[in-house]
Structure formats: C-alpha cells, structure tokens
Protein backbone atom coordinates (compact mmCIF):
# COMPACT_ATOMS: atom_id res chain seq x y z
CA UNK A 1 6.81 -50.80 -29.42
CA UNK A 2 4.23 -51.75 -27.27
CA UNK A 3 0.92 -50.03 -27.02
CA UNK A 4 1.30 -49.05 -23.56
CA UNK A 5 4.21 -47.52 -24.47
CA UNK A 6 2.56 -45.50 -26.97
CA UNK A 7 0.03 -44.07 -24.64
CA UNK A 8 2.47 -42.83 -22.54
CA UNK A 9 4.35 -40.18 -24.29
CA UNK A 10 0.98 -38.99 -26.38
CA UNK A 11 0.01 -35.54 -25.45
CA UNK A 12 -3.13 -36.77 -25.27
CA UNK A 13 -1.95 -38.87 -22.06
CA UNK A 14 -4.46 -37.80 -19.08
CA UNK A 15 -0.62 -37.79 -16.99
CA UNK A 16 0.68 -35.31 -19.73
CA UNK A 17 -2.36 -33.02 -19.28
CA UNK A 18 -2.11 -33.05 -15.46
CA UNK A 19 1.43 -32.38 -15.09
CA UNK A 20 0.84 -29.50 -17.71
CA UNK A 21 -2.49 -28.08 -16.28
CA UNK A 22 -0.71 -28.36 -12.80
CA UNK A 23 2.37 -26.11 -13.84
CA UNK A 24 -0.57 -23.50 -15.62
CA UNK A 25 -2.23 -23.58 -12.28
CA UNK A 26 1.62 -22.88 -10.42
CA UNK A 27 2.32 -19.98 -13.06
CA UNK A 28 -1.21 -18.36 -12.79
CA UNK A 29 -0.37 -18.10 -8.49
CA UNK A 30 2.48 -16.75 -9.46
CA UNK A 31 1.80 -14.15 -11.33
CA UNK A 32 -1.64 -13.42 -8.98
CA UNK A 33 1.29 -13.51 -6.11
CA UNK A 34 3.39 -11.10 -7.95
CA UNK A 35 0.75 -8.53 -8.99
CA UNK A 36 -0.49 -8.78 -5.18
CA UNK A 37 3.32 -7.46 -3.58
CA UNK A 38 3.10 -5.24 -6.81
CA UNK A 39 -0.02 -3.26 -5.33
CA UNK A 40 1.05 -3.69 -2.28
CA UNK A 41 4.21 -2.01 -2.52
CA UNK A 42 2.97 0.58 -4.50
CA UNK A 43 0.53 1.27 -1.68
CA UNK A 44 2.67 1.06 0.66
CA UNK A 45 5.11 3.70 -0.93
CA UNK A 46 2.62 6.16 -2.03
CA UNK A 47 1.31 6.28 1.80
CA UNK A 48 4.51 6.84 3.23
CA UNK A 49 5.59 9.33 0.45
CA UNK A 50 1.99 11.41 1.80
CA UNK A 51 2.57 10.79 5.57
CA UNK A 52 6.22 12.63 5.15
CA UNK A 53 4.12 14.88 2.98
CA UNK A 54 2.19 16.19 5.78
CA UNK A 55 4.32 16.03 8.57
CA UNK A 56 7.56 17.93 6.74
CA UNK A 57 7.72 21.66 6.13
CA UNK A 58 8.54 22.07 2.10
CA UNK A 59 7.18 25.08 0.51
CA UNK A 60 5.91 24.88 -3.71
CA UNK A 61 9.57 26.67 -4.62
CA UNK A 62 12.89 27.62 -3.26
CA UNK A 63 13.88 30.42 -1.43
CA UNK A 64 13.36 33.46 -2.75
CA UNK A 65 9.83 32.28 -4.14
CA UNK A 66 7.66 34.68 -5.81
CA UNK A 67 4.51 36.43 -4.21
CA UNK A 68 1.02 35.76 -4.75
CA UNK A 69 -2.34 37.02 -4.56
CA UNK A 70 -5.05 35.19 -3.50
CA UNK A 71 -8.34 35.94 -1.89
CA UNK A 72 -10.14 33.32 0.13
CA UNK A 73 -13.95 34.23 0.47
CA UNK A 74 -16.30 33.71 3.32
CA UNK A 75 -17.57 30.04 3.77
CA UNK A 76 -14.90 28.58 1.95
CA UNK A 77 -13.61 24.90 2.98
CA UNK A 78 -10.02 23.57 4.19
CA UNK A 79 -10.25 22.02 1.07
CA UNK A 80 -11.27 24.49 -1.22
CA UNK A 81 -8.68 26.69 -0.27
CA UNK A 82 -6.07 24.12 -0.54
CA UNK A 83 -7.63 23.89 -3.81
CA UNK A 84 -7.01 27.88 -4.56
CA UNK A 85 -3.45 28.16 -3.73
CA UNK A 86 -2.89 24.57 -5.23
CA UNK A 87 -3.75 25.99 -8.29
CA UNK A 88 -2.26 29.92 -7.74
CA UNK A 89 0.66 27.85 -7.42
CA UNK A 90 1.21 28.71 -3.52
CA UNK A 91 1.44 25.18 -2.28
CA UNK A 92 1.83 21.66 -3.95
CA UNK A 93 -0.48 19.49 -2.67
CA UNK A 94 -4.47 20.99 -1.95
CA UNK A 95 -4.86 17.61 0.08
CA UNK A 96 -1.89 17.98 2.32
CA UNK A 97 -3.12 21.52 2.90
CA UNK A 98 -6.36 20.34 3.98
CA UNK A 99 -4.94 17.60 6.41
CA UNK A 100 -2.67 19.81 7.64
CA UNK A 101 -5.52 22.17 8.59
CA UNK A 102 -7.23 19.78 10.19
CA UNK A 103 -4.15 18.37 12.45
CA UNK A 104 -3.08 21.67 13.76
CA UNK A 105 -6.84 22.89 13.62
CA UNK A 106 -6.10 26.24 12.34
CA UNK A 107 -9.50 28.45 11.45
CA UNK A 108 -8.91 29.84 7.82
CA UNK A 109 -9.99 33.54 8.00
CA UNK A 110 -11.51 35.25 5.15
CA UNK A 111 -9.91 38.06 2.95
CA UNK A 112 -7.17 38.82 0.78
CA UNK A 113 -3.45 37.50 1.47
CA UNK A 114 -0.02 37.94 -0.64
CA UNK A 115 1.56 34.22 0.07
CA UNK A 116 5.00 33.61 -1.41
CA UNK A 117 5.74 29.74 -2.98
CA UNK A 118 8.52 29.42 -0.83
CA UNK A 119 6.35 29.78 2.20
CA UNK A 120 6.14 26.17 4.63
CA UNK A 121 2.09 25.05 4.28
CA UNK A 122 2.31 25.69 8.05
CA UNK A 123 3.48 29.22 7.84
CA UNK A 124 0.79 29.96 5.10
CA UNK A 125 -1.89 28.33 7.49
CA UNK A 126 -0.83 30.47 10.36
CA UNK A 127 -1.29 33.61 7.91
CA UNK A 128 -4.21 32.76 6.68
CA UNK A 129 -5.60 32.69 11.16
CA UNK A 130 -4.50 35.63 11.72
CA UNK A 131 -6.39 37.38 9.13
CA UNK A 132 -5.58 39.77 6.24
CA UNK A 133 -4.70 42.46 8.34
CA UNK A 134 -2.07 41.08 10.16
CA UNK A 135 1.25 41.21 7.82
C-alpha cells in the first residue's frame, strides 16, 4: 500500500475532518432551525389561544355557578380587579379581564357586588358600571 493511500483514509486526513466538521455545522442549523419553528409555534399558539380568550364569552364555571362576594374599593385598577375576582374565583383570566375593560371601555364602579362563576367577563364588567346598587 502506498503512502498516499494511507493518508487518505486516516482520520487525521484534513478531507476527513472537513467532511465531518461540515455535517456538525449542517446538524447544529438544524437543530437552531428546529428550536426556531419550535418557539415560533408555541408563540404563535399561545397568542391565538389569548385573542379567542378575549373576544369569546366563557364564564370561570358552568351554568348554575356559585355566587360570590367581592368588594372592589375606590381607586382600584382594571387590573387589580381582574386580579380580585381572578383569585375569588369569579373569572379565569385577571389579564383578559383587564383587556376586556379596556376594549369595551367600561368604568369599574366602586362597592360591593355578588358575581356568580358562571357569569360571561362581559356581563360581570357591565355589573360592575352600573354600580352596587343596581341588581
């Protein structure tokens, strides 16, 4: 065998090592690629799944729901009443709440309310503009 022929089929072959650091360089854009459509899929899902979020009525529970209590105090946010009733229970989502108040532009009225889970947000967010008094 000659030496040439040798040379060729060592791993140590500067043609070996390119073919081989070419593939490593096809495999790394491949898997840069794939965690790229990954994320953006992901994105792309989650923002839909919030846009029908806001712009469907669906209340925290089924009909008949159960009533609840809350009491939203002067000066309080969009947001931090989305937070209350999140957490009461009354609604699912504090931040669809808040967007939703902000689309329709309803002004949140202080005072005490009895809101039932099964309630749409936009049914709670008309109660809560009229007032307390106006069951």
């Amino acid at each position: 065998m000659t030496q040439k022929a040798k040379r060729d089929n060592s791993p140590d072959d500067p043609h070996v090592l390119g073919v081989v650091n070419h593939a490593g360089h096809v495999l790394f854009k491949i898997a840069v690629v794939a965690v790229f459509a990954f994320a953006l899929f992901y994105g792309i899902r989650t923002a839909y799944d919030f846009g029908y979020s806001v712009f469907t009525v669906q209340a925290a529970e089924e009909a008949p729901g159960r009533d609840v209590e809350v009491t939203v105090l002067t000066g309080m946010s969009s947001r931090s009443v989305g937070s209350l009733l999140a957490n009461a229970g009354v609604i699912r989502n504090a931040t669809v709440f808040y967007v939703q108040s902000v689309i329709y532009g309803y002004d949140i009225k202080p005072g005490t309310y009895r809101l039932n889970t099964s309630q749409s947000i936009e049914s709670i967010l008309l109660t809560l503009s009229e007032g307390p008094g106006a069951d």
